[in-house]
N, C-alpha and C. Protein backbone atom coordinates (compact mmCIF):
# COMPACT_ATOMS: atom_id res chain seq x y z
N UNK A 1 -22.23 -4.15 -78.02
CA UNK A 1 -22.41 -5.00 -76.82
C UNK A 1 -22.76 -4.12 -75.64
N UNK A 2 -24.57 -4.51 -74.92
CA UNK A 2 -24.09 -3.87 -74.09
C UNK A 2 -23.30 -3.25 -73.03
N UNK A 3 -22.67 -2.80 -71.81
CA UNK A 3 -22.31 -2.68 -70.84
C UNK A 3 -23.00 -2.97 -69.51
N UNK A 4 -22.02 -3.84 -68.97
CA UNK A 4 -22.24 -4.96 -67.55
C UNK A 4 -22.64 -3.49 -66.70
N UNK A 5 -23.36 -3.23 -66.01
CA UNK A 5 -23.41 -2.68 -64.70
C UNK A 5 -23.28 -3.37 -63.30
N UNK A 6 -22.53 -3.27 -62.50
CA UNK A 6 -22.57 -4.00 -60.85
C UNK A 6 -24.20 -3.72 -60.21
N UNK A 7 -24.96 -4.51 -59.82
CA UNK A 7 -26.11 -4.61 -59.01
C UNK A 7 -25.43 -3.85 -57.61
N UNK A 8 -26.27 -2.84 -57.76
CA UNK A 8 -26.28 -2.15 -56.38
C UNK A 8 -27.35 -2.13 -56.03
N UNK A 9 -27.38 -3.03 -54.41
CA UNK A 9 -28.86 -3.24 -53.60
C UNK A 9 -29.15 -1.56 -52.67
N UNK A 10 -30.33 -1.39 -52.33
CA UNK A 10 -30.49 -0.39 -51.58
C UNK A 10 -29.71 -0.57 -50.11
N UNK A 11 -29.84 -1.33 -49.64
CA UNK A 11 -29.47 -1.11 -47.87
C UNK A 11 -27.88 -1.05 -48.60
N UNK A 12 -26.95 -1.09 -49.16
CA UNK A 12 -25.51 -1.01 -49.18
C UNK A 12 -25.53 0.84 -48.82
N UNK A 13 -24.57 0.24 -47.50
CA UNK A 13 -23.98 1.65 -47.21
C UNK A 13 -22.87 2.44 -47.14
N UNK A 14 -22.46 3.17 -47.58
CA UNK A 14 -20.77 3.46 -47.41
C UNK A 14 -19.87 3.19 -46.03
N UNK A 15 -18.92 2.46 -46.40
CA UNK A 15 -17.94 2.35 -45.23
C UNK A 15 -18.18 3.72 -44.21
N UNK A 16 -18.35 3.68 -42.90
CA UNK A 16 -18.36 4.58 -41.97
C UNK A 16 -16.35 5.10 -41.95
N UNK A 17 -16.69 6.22 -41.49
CA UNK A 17 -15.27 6.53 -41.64
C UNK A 17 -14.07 6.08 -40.21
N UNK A 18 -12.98 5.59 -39.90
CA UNK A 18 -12.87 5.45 -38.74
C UNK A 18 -11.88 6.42 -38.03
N UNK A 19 -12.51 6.70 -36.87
CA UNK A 19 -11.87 8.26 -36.10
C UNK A 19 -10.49 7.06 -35.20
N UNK A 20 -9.30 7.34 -36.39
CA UNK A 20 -7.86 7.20 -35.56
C UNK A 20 -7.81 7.81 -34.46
N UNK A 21 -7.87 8.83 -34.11
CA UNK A 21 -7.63 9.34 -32.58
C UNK A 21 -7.91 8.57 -31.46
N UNK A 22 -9.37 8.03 -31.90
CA UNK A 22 -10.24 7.40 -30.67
C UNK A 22 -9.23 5.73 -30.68
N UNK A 23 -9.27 5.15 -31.93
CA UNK A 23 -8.36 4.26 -32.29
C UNK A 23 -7.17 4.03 -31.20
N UNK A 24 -6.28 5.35 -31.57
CA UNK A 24 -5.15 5.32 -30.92
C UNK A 24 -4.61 5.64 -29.53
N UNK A 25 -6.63 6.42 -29.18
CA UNK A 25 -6.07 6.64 -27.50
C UNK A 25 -6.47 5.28 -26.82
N UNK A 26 -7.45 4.13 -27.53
CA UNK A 26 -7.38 2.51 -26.78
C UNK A 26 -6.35 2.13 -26.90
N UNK A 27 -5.70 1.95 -27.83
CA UNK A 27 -4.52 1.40 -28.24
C UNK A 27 -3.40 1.95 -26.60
N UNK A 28 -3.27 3.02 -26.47
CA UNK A 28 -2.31 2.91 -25.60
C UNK A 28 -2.57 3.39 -24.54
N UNK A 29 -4.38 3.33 -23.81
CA UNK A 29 -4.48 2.95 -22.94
C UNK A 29 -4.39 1.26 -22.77
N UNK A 30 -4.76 0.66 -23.40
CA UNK A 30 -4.24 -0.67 -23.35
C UNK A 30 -2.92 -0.88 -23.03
N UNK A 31 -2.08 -0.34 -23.88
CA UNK A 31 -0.50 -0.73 -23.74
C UNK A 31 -0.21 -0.31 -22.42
N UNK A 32 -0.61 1.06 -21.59
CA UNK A 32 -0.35 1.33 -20.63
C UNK A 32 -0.72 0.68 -19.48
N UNK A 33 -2.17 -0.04 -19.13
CA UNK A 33 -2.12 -1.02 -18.59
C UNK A 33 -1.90 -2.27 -18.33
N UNK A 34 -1.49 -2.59 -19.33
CA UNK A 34 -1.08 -3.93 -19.66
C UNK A 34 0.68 -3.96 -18.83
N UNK A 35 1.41 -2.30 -19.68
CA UNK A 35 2.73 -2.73 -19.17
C UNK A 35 2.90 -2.07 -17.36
N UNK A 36 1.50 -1.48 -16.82
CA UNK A 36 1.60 -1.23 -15.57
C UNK A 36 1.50 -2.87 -14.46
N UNK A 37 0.43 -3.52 -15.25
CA UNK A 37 0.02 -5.22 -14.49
C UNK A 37 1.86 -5.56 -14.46
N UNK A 38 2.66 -5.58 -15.70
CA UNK A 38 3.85 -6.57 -15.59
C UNK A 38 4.84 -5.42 -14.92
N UNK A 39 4.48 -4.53 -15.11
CA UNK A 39 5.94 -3.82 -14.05
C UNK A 39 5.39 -3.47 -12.53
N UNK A 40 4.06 -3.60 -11.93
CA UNK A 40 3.78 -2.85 -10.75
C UNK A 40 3.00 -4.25 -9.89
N UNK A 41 3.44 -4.29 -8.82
CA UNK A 41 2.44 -5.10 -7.92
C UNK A 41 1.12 -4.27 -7.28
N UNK A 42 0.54 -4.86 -7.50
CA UNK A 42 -1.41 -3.93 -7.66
C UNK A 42 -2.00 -4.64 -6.82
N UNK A 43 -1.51 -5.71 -6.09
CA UNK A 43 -2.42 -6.24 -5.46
C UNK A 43 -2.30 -6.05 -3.31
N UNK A 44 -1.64 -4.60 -3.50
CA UNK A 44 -1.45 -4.27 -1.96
C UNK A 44 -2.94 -3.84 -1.54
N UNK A 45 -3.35 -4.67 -0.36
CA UNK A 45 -4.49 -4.42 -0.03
C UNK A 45 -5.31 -3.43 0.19
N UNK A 46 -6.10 -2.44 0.26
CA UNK A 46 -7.27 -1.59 0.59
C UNK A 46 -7.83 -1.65 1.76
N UNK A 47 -9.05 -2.89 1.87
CA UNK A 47 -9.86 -2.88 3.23
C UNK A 47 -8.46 -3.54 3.76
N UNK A 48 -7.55 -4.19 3.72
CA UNK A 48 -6.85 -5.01 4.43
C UNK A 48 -6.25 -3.92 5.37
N UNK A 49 -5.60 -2.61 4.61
CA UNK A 49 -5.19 -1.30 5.58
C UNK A 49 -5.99 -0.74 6.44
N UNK A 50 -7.37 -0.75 6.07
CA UNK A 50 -8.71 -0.22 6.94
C UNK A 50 -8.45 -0.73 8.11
N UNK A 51 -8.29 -2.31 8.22
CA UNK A 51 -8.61 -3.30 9.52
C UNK A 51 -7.59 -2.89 10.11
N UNK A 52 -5.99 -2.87 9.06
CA UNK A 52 -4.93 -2.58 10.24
C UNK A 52 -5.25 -1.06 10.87
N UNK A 53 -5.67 -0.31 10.37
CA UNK A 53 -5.90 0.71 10.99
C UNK A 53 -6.31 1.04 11.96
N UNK A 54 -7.55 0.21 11.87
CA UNK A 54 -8.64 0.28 13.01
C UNK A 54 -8.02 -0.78 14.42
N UNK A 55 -7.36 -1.24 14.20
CA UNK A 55 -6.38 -2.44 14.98
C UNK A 55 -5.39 -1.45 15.63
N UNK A 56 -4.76 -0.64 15.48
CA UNK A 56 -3.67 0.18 15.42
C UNK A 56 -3.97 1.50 16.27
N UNK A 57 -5.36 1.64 16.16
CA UNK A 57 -6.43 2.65 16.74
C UNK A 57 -6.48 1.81 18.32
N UNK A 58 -6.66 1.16 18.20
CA UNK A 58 -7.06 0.65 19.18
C UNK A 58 -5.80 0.05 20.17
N UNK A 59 -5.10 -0.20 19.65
CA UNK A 59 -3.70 -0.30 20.36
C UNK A 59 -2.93 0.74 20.95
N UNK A 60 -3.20 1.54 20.04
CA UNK A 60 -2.42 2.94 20.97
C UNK A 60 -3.70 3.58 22.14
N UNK A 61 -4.86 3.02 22.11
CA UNK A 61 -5.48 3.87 23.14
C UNK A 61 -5.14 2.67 24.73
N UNK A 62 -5.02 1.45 24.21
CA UNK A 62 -4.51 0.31 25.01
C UNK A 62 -2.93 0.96 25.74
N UNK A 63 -2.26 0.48 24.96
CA UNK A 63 -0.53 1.29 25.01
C UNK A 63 -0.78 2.54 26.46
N UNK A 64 -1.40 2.98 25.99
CA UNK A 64 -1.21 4.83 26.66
C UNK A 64 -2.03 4.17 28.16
N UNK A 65 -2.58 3.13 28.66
CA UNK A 65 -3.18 3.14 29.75
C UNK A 65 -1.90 2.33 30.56
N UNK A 66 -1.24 2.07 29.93
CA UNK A 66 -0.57 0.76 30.44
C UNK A 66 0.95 2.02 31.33
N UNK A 67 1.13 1.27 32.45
CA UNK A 67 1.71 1.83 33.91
C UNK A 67 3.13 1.67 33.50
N UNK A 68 3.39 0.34 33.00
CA UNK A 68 5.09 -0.04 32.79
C UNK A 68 5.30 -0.91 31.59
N UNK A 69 6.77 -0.28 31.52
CA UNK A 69 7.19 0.08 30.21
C UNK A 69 7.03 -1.15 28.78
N UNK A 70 6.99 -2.02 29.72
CA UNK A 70 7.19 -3.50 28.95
C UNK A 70 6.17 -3.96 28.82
N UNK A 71 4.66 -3.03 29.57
CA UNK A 71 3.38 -3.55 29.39
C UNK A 71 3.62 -2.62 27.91
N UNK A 72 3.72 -1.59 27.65
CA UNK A 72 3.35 -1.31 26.38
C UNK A 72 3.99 -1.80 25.50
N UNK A 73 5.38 -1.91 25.41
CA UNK A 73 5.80 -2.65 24.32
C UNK A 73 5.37 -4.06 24.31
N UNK A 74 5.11 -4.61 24.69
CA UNK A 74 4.00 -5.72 24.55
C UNK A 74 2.65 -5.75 23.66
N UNK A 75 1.83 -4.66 23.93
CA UNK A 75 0.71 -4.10 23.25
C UNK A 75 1.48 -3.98 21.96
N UNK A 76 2.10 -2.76 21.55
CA UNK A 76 3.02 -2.75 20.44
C UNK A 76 3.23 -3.67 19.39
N UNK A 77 3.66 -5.01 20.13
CA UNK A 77 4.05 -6.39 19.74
C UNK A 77 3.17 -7.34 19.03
N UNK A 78 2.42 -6.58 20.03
CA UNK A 78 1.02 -7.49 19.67
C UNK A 78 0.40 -7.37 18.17
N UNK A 79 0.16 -5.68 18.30
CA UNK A 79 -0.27 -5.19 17.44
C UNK A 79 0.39 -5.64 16.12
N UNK A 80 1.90 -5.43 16.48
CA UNK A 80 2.67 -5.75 14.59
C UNK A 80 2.07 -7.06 14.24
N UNK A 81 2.24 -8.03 15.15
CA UNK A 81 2.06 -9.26 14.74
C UNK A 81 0.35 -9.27 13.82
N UNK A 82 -0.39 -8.89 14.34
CA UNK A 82 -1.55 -8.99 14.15
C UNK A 82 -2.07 -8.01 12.71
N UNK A 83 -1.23 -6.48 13.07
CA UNK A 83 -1.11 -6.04 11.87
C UNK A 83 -0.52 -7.08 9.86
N UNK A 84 0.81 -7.72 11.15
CA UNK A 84 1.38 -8.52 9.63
C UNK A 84 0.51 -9.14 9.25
N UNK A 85 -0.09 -10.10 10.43
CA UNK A 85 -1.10 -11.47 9.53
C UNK A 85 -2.52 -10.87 8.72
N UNK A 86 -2.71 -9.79 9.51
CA UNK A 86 -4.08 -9.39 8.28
C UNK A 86 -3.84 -8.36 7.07
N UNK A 87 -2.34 -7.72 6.89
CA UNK A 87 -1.87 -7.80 5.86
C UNK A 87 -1.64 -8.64 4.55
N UNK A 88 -1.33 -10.15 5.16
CA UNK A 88 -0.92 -10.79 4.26
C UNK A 88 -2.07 -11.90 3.79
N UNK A 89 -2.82 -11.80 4.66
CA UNK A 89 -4.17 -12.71 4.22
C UNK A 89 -4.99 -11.40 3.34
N UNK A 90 -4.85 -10.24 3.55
CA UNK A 90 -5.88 -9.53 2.68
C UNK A 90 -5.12 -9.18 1.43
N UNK A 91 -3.69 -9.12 1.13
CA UNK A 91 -2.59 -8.93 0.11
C UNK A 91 -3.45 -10.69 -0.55
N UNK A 92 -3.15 -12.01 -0.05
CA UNK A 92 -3.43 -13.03 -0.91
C UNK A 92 -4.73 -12.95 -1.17
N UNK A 93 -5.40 -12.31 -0.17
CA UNK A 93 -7.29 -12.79 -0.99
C UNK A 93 -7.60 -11.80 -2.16
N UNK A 94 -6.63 -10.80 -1.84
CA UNK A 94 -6.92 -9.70 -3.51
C UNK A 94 -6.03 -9.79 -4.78
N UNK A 95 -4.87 -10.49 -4.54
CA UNK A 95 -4.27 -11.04 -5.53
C UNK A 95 -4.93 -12.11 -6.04
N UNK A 96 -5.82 -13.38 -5.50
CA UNK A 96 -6.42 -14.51 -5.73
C UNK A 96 -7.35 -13.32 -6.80
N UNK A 97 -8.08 -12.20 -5.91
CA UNK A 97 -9.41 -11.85 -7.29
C UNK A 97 -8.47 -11.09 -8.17
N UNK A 98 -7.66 -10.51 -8.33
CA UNK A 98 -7.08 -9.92 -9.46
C UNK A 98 -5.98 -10.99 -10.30
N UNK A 99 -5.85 -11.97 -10.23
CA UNK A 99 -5.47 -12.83 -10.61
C UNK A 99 -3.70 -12.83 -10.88
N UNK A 100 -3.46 -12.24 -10.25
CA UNK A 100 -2.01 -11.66 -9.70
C UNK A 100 -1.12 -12.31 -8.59
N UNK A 101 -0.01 -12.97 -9.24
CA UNK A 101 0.50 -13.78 -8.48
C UNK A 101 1.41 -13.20 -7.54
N UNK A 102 1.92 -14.09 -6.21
CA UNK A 102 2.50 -13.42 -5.28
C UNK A 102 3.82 -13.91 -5.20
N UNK A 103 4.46 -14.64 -6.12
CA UNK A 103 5.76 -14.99 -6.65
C UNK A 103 5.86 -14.41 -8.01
N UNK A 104 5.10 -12.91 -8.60
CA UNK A 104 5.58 -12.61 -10.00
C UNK A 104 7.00 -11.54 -9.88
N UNK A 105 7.50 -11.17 -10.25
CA UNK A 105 8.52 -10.21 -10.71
C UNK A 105 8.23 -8.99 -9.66
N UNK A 106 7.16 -8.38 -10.02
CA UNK A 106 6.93 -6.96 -9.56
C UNK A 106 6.72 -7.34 -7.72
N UNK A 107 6.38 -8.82 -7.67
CA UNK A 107 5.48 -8.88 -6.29
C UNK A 107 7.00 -8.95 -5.38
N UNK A 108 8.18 -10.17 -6.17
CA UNK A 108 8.93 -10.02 -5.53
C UNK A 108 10.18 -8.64 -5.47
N UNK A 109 9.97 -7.71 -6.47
CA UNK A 109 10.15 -6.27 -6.26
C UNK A 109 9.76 -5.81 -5.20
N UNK A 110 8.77 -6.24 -5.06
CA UNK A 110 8.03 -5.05 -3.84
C UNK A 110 8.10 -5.50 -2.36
N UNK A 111 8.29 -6.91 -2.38
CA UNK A 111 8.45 -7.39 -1.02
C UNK A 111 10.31 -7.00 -0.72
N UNK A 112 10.92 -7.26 -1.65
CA UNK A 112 12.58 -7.34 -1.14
C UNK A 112 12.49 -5.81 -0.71
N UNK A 113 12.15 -4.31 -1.48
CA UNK A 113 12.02 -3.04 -0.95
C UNK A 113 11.37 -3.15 0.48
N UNK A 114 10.50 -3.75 0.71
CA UNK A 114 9.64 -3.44 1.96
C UNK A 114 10.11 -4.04 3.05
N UNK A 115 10.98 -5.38 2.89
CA UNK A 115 11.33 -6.42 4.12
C UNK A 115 12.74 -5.99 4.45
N UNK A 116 13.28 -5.29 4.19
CA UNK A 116 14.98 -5.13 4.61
C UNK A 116 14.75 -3.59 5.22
N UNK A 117 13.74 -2.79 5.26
CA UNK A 117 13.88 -1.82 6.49
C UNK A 117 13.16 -2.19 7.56
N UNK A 118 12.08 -3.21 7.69
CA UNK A 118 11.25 -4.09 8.56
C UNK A 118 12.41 -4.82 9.46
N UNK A 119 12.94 -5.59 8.45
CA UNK A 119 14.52 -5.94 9.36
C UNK A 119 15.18 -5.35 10.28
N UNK A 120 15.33 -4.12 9.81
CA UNK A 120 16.52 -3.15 10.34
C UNK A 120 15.37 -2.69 11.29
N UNK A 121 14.06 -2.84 11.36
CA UNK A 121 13.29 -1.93 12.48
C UNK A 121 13.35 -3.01 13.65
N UNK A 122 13.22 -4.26 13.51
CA UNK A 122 13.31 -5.38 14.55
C UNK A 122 14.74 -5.22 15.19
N UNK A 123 16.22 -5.43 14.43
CA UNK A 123 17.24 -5.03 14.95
C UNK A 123 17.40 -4.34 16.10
N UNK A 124 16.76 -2.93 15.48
CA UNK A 124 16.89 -1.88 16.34
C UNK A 124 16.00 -1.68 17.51
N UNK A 125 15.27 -2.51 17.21
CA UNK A 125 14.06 -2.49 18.53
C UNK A 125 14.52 -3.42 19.76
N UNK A 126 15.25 -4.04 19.49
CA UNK A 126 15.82 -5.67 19.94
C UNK A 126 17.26 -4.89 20.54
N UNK A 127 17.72 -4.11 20.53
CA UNK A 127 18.86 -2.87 20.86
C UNK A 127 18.27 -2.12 21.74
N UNK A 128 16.72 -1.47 21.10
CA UNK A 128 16.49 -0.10 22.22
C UNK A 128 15.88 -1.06 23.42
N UNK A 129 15.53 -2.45 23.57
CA UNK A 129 14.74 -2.65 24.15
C UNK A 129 16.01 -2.95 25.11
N UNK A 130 16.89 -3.74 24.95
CA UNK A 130 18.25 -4.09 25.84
C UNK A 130 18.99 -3.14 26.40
N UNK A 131 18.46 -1.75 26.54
CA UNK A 131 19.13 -0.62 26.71
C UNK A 131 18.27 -0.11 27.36
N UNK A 132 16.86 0.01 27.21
CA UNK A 132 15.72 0.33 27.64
C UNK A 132 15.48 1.62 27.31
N UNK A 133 15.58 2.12 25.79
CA UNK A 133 15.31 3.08 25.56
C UNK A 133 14.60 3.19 24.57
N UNK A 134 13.06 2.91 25.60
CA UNK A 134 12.23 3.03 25.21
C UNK A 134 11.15 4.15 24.58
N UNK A 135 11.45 4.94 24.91
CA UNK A 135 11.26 6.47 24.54
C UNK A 135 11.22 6.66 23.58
N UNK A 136 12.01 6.38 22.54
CA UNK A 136 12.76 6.33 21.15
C UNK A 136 11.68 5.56 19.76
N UNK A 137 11.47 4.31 20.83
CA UNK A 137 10.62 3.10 19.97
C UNK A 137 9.63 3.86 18.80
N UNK A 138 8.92 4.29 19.39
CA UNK A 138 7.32 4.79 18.60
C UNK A 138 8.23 5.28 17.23
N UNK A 139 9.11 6.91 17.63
CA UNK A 139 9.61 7.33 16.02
C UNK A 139 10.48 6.55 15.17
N UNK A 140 10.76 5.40 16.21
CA UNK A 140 11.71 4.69 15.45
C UNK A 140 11.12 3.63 14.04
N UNK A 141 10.15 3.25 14.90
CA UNK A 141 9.36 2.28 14.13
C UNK A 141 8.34 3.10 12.91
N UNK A 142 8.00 4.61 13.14
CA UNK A 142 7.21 5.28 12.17
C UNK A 142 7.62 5.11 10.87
N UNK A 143 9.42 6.00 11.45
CA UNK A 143 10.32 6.00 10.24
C UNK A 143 10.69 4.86 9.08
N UNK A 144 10.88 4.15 9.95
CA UNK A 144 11.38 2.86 9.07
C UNK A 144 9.94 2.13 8.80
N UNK A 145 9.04 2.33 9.12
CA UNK A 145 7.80 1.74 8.38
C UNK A 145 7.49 2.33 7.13
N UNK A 146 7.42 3.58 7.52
CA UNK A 146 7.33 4.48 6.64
C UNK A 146 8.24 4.39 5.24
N UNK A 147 9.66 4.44 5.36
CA UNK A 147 10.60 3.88 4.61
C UNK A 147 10.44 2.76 3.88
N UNK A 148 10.34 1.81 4.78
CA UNK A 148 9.39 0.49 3.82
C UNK A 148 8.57 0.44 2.74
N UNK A 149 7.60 1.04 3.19
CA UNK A 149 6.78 1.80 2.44
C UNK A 149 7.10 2.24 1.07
N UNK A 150 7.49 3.17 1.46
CA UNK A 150 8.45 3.73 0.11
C UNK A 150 9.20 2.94 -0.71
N UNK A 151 9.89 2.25 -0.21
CA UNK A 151 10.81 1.62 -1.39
C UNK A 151 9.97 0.47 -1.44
N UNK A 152 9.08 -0.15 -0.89
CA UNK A 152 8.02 -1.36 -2.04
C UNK A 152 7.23 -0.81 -2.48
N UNK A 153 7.23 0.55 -1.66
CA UNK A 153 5.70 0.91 -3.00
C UNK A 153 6.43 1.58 -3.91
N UNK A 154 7.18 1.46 -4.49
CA UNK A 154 8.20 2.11 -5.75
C UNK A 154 7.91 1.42 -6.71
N UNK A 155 7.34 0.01 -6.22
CA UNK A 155 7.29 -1.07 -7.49
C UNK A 155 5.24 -0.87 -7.29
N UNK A 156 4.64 -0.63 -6.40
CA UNK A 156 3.21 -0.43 -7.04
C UNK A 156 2.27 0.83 -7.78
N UNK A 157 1.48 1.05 -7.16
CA UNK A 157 0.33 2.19 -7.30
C UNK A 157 1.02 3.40 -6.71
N UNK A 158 1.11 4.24 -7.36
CA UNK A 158 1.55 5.83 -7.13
C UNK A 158 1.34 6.21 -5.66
N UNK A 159 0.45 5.62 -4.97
CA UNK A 159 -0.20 6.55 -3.47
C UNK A 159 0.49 5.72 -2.38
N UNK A 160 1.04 4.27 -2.65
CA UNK A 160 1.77 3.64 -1.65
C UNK A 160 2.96 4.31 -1.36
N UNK A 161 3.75 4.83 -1.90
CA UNK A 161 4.97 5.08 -1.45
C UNK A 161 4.67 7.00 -0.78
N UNK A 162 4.06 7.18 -1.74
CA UNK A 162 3.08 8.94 -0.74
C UNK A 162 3.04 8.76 0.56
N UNK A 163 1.83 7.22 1.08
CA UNK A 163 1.60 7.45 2.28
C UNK A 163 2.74 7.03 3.11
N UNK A 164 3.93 6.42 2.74
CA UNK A 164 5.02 6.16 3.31
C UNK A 164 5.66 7.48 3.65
N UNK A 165 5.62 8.52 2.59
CA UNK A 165 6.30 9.92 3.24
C UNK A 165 5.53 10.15 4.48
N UNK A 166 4.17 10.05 4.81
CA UNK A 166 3.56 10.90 5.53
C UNK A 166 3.74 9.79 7.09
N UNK A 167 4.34 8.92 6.90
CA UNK A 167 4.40 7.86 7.94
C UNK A 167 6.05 8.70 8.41
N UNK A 168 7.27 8.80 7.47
CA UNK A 168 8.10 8.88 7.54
C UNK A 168 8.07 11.09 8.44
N UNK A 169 6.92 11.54 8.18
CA UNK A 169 7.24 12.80 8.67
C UNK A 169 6.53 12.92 9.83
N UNK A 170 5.58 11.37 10.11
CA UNK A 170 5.06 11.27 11.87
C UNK A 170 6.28 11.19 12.25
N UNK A 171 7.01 10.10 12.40
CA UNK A 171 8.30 9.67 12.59
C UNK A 171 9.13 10.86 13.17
N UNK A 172 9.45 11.72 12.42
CA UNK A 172 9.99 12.64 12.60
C UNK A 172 10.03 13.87 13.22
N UNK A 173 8.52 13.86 13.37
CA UNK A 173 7.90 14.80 14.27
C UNK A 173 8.20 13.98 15.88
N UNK A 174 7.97 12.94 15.95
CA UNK A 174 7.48 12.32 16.87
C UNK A 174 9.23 12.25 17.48
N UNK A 175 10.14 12.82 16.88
CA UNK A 175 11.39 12.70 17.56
C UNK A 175 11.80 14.42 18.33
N UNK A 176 10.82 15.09 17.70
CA UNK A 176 10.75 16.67 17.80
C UNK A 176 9.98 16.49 18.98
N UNK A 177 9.10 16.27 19.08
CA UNK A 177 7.87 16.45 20.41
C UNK A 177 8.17 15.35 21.39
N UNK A 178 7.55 15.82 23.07
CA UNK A 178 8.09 15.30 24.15
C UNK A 178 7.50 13.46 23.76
N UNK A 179 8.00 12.33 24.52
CA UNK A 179 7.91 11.24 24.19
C UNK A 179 6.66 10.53 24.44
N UNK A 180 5.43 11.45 25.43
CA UNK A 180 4.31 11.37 25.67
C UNK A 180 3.66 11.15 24.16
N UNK A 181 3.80 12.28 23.37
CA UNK A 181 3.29 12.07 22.32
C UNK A 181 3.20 11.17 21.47
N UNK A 182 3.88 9.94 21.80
CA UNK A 182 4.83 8.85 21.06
C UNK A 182 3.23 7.93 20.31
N UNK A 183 2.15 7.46 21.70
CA UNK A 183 1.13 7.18 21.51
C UNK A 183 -0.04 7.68 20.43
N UNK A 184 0.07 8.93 20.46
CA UNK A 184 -0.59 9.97 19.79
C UNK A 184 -0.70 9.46 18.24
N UNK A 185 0.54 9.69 18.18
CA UNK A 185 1.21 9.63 16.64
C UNK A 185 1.40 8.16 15.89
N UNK A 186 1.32 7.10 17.24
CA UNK A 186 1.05 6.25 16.31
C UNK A 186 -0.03 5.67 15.94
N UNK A 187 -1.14 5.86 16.59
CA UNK A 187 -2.44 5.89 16.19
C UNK A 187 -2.97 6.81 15.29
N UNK A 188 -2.33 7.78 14.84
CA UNK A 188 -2.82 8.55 13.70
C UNK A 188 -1.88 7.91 12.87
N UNK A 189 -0.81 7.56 13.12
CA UNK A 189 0.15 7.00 11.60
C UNK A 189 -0.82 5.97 11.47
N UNK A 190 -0.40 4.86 12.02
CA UNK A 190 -0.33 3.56 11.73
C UNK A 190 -2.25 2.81 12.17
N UNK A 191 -2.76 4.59 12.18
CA UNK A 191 -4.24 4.07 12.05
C UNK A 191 -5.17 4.94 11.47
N UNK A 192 -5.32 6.31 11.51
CA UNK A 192 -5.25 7.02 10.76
C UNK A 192 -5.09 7.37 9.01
N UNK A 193 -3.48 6.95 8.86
CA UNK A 193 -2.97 7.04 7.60
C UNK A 193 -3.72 5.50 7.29
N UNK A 194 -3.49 4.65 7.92
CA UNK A 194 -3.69 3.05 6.88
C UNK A 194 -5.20 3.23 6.95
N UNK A 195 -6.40 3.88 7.65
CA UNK A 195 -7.31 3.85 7.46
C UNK A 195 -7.72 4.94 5.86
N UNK A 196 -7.37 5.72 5.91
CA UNK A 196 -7.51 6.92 4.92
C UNK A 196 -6.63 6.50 3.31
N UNK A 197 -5.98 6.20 3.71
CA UNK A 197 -4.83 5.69 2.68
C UNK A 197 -5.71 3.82 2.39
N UNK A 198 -5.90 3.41 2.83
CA UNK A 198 -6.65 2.07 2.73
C UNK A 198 -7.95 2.63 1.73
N UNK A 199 -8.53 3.04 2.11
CA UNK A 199 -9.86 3.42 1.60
C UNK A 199 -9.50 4.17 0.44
N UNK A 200 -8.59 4.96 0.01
CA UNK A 200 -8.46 5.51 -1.27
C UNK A 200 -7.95 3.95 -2.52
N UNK A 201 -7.03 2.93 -1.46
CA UNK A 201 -6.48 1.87 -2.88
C UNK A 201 -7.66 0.95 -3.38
N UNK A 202 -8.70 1.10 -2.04
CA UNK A 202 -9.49 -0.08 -2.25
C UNK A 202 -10.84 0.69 -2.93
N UNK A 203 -10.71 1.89 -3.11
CA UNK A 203 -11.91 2.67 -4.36
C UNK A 203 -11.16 2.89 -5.54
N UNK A 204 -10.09 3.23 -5.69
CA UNK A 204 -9.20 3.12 -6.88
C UNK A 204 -8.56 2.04 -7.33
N UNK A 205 -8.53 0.90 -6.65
CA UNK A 205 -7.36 -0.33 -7.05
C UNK A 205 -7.95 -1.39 -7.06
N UNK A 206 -9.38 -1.36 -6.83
CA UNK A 206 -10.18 -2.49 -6.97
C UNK A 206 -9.62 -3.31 -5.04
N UNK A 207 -10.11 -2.76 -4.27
CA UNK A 207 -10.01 -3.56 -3.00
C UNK A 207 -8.62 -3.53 -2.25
């Protein structure tokens, strides 16, 4: 009897071989982003820091013209306020494109770190101002911004809580040097840093 042979067509080609390495470095770059989205809030703004920056720039050159004392803390006032709201409209319009909610786990991580030294900076401002020691204000507010900083950006992107040190060592300087300087320093913190520091999340973090 003869023997069956299997029909082998020409185009059949041997299985290609598959390179595990390459395999296994997707594999847990995947895993690694995947478990960075559920443990980190990613959606702290970029250009949103630019604007405060440039806002912040412009307030301290305002601030420094102003004759009496309550004209600048006014400017000051102004500024936070204006700083918060285009914070939080540019935090929701980049969470809307990254599809990242602003009631998830990590988001409310990052807000409870950031809002309880914000607290303690109003307190104390609401003290130096009833005392009128005003002098104080600028490093006061660096520090504890700065601080903020830090402990919500604990829950995001590696460079948020960085630029919080460098907020936290204006601060500190700014308690070392005469109180003139107070202006100086916060236009390089709080315009400066959020401009420079803005522009690095929003080329690395998608906006």
């Amino acid at each position: 009897m003869a023997k069956i042979h299997a029909i082998r067509t020409e185009n059949e080609q041997p299985n290609e071989p598959v390179n595990l390495s390459d395999r296994a470095i997707e594999n847990l770059r995947f895993i690694r982003e995947t478990m960075e989205r559920s443990t980190h809030f990613t959606a702290v703004p970029g250009y949103g820091g630019i604007l405060m920056g440039v806002t912040a720039i412009v307030a301290a050159y305002l601030a420094h013209q102003q004759i009496y004392l309550r004209d600048w803390l006014v400017v000051w006032l102004i500024e936070a306020c204006l700083a918060f709201a285009i914070g939080l409209l540019a935090m929701w319009q980049k969470s809307k494109i990254a599809d990242q909610s602003l009631v998830s786990i990590p988001a409310k991580k990052f807000a409870f770190g950031f809002i309880a030294p914000l607290v303690a900076a109003v307190a104390i401002t609401l003290g130096l101002w009833r005392y009128e020691h005003y002098e104080v204000m600028a490093p006061v507010w660096m520090l504890l911004y700065g601080t903020a900083v830090v402990t919500g950006g604990a829950f995001s992107v590696r460079v948020v809580p960085f630029m919080g040190w460098f907020f936290m060592a204006a601060g500190a300087l700014a308690f070392a040097l005469p109180a003139v300087y107070g202006d100086y320093l916060m236009g390089a913190s709080f315009g400066l840093l959020h401009i420079v520091f803005g522009a690095i999340i929003a080329k690395r973090y998608g906006g």
